[in-house]
N, C-alpha and C. Protein backbone atom coordinates (compact mmCIF):
# COMPACT_ATOMS: atom_id res chain seq x y z
N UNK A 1 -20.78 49.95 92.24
CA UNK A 1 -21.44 50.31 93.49
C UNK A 1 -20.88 51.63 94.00
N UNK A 2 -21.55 52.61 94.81
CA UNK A 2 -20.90 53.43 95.55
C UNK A 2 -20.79 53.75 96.65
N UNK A 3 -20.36 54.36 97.16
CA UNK A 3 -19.84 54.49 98.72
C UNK A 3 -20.81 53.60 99.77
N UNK A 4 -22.05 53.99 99.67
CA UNK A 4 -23.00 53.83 100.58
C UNK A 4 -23.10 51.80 100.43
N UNK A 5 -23.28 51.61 99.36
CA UNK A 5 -23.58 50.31 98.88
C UNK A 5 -22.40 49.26 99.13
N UNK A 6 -21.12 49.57 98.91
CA UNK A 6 -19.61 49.60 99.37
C UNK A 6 -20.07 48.79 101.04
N UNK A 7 -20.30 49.85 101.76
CA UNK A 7 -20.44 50.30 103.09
C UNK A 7 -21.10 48.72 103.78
N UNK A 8 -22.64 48.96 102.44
CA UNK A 8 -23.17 47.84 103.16
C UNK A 8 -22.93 46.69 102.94
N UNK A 9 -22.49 46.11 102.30
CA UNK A 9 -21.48 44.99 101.36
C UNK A 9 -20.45 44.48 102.49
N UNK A 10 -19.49 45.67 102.98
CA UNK A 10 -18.73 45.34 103.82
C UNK A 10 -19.02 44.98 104.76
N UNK A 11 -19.85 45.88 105.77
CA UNK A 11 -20.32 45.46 106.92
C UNK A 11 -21.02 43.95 106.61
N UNK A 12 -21.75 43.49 105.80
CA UNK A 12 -22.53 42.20 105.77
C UNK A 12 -21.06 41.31 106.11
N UNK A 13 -19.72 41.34 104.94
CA UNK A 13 -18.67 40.28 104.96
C UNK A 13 -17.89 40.28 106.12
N UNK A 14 -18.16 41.60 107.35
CA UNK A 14 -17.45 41.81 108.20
C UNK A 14 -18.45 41.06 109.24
N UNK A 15 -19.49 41.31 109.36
CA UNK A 15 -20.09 40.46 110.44
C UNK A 15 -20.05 38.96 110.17
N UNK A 16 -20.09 38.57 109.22
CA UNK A 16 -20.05 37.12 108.72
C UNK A 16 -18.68 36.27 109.32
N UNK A 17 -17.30 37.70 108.69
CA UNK A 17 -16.00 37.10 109.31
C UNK A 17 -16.03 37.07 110.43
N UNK A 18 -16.64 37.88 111.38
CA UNK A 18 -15.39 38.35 112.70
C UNK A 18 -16.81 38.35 113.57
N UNK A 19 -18.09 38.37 113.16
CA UNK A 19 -19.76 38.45 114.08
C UNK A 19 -19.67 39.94 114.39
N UNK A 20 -20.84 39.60 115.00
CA UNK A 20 -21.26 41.43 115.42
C UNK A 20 -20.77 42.12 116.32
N UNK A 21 -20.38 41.33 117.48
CA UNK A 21 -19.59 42.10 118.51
C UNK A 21 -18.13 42.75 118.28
N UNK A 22 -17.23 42.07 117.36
CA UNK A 22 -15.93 41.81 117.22
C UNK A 22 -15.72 42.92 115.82
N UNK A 23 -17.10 43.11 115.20
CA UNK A 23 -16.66 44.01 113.92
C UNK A 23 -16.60 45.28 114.42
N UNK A 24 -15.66 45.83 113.83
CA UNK A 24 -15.19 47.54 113.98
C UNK A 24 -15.77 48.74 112.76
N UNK A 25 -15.59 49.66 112.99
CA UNK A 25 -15.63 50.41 112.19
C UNK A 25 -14.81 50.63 111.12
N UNK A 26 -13.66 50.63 111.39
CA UNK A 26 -12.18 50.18 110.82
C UNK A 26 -12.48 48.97 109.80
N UNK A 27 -13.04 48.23 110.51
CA UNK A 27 -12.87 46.84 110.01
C UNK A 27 -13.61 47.21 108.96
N UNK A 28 -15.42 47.75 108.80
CA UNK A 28 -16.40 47.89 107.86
C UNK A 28 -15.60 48.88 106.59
N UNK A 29 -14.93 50.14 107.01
CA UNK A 29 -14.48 51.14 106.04
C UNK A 29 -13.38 50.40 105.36
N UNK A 30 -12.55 49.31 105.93
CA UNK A 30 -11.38 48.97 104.94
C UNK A 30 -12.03 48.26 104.09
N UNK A 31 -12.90 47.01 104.46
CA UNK A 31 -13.74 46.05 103.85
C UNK A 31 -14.31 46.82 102.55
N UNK A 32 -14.96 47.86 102.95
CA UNK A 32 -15.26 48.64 101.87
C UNK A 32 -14.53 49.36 100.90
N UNK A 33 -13.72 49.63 101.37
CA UNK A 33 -12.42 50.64 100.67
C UNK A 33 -12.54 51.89 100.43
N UNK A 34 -13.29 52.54 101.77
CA UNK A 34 -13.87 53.78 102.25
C UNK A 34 -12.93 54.49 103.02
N UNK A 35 -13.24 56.09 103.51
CA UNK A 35 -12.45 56.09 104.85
C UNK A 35 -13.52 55.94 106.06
N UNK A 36 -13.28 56.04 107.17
CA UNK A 36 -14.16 55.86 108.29
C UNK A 36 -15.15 57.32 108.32
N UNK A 37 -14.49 58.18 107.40
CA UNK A 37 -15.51 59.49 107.76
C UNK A 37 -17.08 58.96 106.63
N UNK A 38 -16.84 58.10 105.71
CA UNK A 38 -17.93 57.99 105.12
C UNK A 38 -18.89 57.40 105.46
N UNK A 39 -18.29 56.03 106.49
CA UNK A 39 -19.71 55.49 107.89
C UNK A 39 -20.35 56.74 108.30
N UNK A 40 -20.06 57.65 108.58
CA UNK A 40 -20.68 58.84 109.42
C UNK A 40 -21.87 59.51 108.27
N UNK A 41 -21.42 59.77 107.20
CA UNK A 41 -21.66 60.10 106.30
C UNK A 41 -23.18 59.57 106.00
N UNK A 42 -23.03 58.58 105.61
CA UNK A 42 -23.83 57.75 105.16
C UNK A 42 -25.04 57.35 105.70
N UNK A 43 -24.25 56.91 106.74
CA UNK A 43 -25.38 56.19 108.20
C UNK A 43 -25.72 56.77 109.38
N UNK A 44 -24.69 57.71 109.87
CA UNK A 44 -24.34 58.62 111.17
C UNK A 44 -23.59 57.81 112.07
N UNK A 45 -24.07 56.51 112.00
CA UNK A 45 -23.08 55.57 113.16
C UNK A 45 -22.81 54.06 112.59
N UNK A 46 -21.81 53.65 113.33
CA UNK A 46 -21.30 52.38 112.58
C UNK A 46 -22.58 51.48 113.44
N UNK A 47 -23.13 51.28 114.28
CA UNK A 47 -24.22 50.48 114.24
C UNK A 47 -25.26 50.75 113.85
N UNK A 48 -25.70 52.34 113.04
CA UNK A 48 -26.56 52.06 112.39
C UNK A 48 -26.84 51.78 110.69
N UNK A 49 -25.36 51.59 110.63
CA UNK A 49 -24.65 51.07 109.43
C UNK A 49 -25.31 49.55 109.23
N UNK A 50 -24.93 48.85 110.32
CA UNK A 50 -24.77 47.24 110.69
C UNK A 50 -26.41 47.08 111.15
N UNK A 51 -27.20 47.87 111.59
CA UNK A 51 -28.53 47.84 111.39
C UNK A 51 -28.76 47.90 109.80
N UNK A 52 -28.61 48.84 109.21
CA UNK A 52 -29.43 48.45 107.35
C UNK A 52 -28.52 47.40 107.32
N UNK A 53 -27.48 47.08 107.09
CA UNK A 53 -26.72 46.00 106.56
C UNK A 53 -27.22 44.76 106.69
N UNK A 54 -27.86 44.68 107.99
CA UNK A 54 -28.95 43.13 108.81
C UNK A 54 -30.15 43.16 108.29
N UNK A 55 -30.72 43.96 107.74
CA UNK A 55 -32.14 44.32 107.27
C UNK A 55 -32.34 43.75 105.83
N UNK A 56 -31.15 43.71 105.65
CA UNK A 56 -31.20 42.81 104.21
C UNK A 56 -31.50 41.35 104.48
N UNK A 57 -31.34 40.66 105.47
CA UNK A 57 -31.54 39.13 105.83
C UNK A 57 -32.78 39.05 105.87
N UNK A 58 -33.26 40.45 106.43
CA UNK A 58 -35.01 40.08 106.73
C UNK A 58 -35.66 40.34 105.72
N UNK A 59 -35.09 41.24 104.73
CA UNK A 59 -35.76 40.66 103.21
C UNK A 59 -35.58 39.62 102.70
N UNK A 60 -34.28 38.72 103.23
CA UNK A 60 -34.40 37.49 102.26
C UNK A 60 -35.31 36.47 102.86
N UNK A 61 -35.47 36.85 103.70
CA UNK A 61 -36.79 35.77 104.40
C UNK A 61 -37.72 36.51 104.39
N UNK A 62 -38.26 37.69 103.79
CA UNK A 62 -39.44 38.34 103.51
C UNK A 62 -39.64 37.19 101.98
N UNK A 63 -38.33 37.45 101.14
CA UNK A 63 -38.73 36.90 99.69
C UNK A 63 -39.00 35.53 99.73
N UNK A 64 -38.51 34.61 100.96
CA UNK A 64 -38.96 33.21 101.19
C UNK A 64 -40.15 32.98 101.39
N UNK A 65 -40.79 33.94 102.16
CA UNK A 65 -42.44 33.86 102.70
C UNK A 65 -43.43 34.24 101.49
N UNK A 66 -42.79 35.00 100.15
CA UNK A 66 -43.05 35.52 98.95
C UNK A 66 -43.40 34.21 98.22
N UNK A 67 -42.34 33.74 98.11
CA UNK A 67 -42.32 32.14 97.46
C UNK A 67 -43.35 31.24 98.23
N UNK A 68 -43.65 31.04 99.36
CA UNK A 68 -44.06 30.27 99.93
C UNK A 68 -45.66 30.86 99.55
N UNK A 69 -46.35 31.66 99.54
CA UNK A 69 -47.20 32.46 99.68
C UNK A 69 -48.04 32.19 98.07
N UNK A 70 -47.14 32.02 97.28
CA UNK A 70 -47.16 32.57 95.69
C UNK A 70 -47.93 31.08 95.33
N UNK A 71 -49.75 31.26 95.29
CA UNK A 71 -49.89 29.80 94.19
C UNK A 71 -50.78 29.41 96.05
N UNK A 72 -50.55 29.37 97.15
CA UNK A 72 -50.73 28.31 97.96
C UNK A 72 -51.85 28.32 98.45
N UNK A 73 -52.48 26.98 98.83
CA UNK A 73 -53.44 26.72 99.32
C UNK A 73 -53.96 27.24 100.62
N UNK A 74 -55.17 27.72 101.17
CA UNK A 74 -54.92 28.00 102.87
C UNK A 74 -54.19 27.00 103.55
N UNK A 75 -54.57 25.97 102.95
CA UNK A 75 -54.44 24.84 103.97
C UNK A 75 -52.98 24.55 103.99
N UNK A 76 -52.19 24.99 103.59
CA UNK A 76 -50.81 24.98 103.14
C UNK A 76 -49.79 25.94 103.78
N UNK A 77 -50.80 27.23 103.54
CA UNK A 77 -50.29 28.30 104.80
C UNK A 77 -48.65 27.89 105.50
N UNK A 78 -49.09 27.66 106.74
CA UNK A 78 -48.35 27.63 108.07
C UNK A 78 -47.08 26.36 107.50
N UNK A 79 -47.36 25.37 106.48
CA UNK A 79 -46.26 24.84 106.57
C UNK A 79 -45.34 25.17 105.69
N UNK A 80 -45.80 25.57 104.96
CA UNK A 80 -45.15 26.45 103.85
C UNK A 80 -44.22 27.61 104.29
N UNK A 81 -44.88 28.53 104.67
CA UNK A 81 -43.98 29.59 105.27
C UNK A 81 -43.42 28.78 106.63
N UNK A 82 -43.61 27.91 107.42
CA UNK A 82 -42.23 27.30 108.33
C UNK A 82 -40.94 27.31 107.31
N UNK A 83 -41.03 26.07 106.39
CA UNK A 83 -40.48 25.52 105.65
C UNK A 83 -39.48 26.58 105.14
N UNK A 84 -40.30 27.46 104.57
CA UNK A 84 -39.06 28.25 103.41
C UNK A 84 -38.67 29.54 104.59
N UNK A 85 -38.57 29.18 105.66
CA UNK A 85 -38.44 30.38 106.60
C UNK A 85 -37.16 29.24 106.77
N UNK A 86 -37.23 28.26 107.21
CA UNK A 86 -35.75 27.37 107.63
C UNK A 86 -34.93 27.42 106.63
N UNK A 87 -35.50 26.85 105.10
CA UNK A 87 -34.45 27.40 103.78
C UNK A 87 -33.85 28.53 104.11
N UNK A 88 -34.41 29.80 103.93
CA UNK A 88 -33.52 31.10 104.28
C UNK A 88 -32.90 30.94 105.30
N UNK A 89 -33.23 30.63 106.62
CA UNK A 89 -32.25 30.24 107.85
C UNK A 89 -30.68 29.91 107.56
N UNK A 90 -30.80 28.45 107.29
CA UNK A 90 -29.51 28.02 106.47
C UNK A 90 -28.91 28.64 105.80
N UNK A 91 -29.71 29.73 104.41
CA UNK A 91 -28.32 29.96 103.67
C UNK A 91 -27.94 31.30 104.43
N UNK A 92 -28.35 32.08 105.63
CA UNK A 92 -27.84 32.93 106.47
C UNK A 92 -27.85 33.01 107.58
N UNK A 93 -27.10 31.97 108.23
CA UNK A 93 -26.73 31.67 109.61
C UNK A 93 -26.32 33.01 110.31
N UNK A 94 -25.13 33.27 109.93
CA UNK A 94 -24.34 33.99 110.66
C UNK A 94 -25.21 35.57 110.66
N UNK A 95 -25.89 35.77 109.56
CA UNK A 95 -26.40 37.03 109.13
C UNK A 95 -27.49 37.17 110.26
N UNK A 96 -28.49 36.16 110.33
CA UNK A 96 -29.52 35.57 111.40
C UNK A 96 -28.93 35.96 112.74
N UNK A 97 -27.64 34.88 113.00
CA UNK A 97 -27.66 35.57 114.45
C UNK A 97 -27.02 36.78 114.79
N UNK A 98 -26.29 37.67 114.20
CA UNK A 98 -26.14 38.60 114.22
C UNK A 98 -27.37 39.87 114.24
N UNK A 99 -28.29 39.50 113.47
CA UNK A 99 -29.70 40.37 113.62
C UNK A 99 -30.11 39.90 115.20
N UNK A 100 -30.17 39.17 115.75
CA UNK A 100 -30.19 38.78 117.07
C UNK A 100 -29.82 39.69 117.98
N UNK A 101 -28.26 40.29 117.58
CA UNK A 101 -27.76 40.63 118.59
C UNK A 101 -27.92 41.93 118.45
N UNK A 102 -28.05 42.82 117.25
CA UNK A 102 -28.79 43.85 116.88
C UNK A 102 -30.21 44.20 117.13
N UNK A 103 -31.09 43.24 117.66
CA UNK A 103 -32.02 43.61 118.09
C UNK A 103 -31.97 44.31 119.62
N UNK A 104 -30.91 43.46 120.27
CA UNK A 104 -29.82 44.22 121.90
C UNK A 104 -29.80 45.51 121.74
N UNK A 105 -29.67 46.31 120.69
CA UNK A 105 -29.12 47.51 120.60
C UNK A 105 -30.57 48.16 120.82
N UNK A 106 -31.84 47.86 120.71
CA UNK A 106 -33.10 48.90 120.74
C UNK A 106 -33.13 49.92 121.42
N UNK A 107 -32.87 49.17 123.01
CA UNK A 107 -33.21 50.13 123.97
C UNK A 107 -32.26 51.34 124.34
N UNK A 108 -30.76 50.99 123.71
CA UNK A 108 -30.26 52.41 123.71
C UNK A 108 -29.22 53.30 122.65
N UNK A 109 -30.28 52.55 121.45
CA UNK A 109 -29.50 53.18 120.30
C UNK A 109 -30.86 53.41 119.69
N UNK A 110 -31.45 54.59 120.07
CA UNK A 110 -32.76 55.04 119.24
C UNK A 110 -32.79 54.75 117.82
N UNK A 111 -31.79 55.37 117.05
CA UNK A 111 -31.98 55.00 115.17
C UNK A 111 -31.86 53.53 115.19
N UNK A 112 -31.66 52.78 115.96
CA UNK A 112 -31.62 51.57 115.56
C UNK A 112 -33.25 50.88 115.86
N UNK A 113 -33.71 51.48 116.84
CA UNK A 113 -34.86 51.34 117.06
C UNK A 113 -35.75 51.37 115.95
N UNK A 114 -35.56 52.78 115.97
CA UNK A 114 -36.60 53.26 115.01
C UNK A 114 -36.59 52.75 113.82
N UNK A 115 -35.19 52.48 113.13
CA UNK A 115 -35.22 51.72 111.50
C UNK A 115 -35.85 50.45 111.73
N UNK A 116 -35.58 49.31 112.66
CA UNK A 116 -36.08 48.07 113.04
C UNK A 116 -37.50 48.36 113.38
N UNK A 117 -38.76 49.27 114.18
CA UNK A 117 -39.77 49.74 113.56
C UNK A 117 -40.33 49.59 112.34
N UNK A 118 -39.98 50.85 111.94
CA UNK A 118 -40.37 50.79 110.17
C UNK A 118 -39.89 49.86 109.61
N UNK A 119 -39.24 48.84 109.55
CA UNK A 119 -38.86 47.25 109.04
C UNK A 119 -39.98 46.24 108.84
N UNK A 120 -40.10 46.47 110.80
CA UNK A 120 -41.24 45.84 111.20
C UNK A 120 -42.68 45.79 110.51
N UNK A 121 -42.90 47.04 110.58
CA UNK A 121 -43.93 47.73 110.03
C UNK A 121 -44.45 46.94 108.57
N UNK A 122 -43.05 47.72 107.81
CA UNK A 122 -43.16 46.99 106.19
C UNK A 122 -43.43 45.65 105.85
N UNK A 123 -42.46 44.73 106.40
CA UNK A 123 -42.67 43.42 106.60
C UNK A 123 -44.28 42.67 106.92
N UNK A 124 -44.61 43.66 107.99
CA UNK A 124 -46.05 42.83 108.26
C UNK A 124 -47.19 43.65 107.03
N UNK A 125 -46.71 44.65 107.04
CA UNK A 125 -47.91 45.02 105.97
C UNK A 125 -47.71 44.53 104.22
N UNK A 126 -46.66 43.87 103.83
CA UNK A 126 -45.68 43.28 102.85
C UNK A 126 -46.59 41.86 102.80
N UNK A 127 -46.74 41.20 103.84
CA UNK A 127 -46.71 40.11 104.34
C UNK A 127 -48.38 39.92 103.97
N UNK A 128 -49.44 41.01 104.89
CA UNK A 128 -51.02 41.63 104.55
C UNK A 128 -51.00 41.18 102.71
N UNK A 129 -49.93 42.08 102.50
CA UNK A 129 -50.25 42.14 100.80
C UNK A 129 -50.52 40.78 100.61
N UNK A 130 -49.20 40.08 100.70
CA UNK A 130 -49.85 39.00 99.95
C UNK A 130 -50.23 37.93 100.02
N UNK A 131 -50.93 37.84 101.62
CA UNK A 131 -51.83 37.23 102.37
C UNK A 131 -53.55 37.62 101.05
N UNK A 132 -53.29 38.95 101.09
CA UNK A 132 -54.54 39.19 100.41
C UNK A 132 -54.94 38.28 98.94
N UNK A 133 -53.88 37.48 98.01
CA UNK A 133 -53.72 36.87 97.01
C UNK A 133 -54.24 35.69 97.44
N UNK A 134 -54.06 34.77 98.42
CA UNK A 134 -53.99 33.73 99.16
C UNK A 134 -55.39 33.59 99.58
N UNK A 135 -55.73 34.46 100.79
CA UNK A 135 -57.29 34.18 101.34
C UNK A 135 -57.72 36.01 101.20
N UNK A 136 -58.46 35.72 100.22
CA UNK A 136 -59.29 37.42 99.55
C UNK A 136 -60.57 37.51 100.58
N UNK A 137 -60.99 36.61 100.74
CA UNK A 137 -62.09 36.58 102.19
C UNK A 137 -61.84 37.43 102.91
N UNK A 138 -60.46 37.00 104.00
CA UNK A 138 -60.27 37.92 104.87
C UNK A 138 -60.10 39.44 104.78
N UNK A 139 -60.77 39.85 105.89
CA UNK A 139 -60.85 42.03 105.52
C UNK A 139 -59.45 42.45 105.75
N UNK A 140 -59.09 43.18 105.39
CA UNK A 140 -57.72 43.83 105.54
C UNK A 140 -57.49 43.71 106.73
N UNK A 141 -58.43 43.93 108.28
CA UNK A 141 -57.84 43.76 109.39
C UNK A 141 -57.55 42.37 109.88
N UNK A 142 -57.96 41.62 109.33
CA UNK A 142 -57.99 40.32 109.64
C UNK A 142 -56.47 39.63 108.91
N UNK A 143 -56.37 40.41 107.66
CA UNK A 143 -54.63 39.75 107.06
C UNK A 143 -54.50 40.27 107.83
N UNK A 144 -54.21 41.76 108.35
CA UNK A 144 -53.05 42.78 109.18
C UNK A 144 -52.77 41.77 110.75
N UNK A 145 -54.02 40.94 110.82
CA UNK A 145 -53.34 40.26 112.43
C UNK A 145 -53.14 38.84 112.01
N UNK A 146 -53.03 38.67 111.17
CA UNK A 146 -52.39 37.09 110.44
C UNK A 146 -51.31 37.34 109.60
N UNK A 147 -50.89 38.44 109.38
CA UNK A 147 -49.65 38.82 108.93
C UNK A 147 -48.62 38.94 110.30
N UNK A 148 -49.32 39.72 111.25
CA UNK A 148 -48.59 39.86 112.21
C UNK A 148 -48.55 38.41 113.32
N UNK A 149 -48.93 38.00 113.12
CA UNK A 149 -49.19 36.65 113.69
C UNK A 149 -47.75 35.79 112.97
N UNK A 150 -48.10 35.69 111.69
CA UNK A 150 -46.91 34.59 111.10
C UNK A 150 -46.12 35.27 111.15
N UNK A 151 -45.71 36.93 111.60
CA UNK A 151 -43.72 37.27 111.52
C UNK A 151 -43.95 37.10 113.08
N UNK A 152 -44.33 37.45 113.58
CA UNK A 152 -44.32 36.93 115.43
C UNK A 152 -43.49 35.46 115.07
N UNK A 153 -44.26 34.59 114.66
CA UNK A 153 -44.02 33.43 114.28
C UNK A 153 -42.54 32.52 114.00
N UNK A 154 -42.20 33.52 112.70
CA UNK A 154 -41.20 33.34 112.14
C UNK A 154 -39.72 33.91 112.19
N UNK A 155 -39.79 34.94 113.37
CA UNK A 155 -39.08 35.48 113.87
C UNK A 155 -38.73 34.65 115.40
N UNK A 156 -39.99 34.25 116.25
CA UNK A 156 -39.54 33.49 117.26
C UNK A 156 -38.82 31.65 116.89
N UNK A 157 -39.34 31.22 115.77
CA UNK A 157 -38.78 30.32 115.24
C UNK A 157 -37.36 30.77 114.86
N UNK A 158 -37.10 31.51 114.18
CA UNK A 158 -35.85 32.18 114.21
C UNK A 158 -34.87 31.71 115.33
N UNK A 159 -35.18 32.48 116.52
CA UNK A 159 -34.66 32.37 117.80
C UNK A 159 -34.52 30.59 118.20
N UNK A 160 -35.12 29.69 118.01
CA UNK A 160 -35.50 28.53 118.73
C UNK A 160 -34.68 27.87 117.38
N UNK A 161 -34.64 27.75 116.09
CA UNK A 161 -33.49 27.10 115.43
C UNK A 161 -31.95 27.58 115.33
N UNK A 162 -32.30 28.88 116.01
CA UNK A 162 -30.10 29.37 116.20
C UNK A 162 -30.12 28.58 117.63
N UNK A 163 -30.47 28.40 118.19
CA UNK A 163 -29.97 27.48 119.82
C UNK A 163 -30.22 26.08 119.56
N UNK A 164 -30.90 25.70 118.71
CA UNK A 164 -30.81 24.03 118.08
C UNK A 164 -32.17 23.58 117.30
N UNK A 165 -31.52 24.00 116.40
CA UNK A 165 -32.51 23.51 115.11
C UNK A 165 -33.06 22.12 115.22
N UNK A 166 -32.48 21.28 115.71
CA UNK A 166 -33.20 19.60 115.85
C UNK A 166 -34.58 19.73 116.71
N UNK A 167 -34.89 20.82 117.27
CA UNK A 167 -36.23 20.79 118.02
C UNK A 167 -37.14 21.30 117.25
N UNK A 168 -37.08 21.83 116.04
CA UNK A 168 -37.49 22.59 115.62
C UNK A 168 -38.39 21.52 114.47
N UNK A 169 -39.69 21.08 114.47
CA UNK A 169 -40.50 20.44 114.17
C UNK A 169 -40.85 21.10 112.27
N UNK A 170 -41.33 20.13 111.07
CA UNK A 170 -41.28 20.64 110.09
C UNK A 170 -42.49 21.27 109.42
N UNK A 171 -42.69 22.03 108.79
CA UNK A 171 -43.87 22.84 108.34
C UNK A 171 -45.27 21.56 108.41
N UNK A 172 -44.66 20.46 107.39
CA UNK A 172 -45.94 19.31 107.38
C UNK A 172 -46.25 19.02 108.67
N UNK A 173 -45.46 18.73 109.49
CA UNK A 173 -46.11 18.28 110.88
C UNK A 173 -46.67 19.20 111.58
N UNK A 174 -46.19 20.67 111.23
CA UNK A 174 -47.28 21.43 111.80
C UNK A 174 -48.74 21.67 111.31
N UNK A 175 -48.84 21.19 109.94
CA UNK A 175 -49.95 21.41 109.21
C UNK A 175 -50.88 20.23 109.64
N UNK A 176 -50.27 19.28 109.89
CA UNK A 176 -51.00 18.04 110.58
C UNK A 176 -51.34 18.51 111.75
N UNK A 177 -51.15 19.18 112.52
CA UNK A 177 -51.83 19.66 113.76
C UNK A 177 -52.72 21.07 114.02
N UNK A 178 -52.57 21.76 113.01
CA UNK A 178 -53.10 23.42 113.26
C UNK A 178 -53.62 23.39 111.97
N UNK A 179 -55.10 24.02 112.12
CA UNK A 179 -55.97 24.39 111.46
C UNK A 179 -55.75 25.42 110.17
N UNK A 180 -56.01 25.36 109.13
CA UNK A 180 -55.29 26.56 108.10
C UNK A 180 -56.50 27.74 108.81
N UNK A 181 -56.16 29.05 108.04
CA UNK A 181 -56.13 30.20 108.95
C UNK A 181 -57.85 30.10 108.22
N UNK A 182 -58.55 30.56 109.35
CA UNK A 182 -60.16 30.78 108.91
C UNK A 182 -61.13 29.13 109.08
N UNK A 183 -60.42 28.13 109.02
CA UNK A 183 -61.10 27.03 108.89
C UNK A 183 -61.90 26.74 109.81
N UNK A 184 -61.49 27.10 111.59
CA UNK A 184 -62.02 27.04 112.52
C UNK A 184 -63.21 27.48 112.44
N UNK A 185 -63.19 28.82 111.98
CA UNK A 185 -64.22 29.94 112.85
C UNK A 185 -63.89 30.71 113.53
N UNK A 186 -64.44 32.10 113.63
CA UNK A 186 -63.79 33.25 114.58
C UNK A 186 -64.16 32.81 116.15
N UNK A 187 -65.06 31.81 116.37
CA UNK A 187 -65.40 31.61 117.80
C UNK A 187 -64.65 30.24 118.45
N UNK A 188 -63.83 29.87 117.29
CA UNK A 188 -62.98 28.41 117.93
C UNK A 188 -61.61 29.17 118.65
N UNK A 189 -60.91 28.14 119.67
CA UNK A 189 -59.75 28.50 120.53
C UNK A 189 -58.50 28.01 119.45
N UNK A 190 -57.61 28.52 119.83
CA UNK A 190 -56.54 27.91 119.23
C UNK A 190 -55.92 29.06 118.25
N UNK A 191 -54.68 28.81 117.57
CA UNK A 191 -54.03 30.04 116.43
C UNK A 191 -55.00 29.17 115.70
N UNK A 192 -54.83 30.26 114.68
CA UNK A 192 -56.02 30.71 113.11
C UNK A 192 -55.32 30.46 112.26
């Protein structure tokens, strides 16, 4: 690996040890076996270091919604991607709530903004893609707001299983209650 990769490696094992508030810069460059001038280097700032470093979690629950997606029925949809959205949960707790607290930083750490943006961005249009495999019916604008619909989704679920996962109801039981996406009709009430 090199410097940069180092960098992000560390920062991931440093927020894991010590969480997001408590990790240093110090802490990320030794972890790495960098000096502190190469955070600068690299990233320009140690939180926007610990921003890419968190961005990796949201690919691994991009690649869960991948799996979930891959083969599935409409009607399968919504419980499917619950489901393998809680799998990824679990195996990155700490990584999860730490992106939490990195989302705090928007309003006055612009690059952090802006990378979490274009994240955003990718993710839902990532998401379009391969919505399009799944239901080919729908027009591109129609994945683009059912893409954005299920990371709305799976991101506020996010939030509601780090404060107590026992409320947090399972993909099948949601499929027992909500319509797979299109089944309604564009003129019925309710999510799609």
């Amino acid at each position: 690996m090199g410097n940069r990769e180092d960098l992000l490696d560390g920062a991931r094992r440093c927020i894991i040890e010590k969480g997001y508030a408590r990790t240093t810069a110090r802490d990320i460059a030794g972890a790495a076996g960098v000096s502190l001038a190469a955070i600068g280097y690299h990233f320009g700032s140690k939180e926007a270091l610990m921003a890419e470093a968190l961005l990796g979690t949201g690919i691994q629950i991009g690649d869960a919604l991948d799996v979930a997606l891959r083969g599935a029925p409409a009607s399968a949809l919504l419980g499917r991607i619950w489901d393998e959205s809680l799998r990824a949960f679990q195996d990155q707790r700490e990584l999860l709530a730490a992106s939490m607290e990195n989302l705090a930083q928007i309003d006055r750490l612009p690059v952090v903004a802006d990378r979490l943006r274009v994240a955003q961005s990718d993710a839902i249009s990532g998401i379009a893609d391969m919505l399009a495999e799944v239901l080919p019916e729908l027009t591109t604008e129609q994945r683009r707001a059912l893409a954005a619909y299920y990371f709305a989704l799976v991101n506020g679920l996010a939030v509601v299983w780090l404060i107590d996962p026992s409320v947090v109801p399972s993909g099948e039981q949601l499929g027992q209650l909500l319509p797979p996406p299109g089944a309604a009709g564009p003129d019925a009430a309710g999510p799609a």
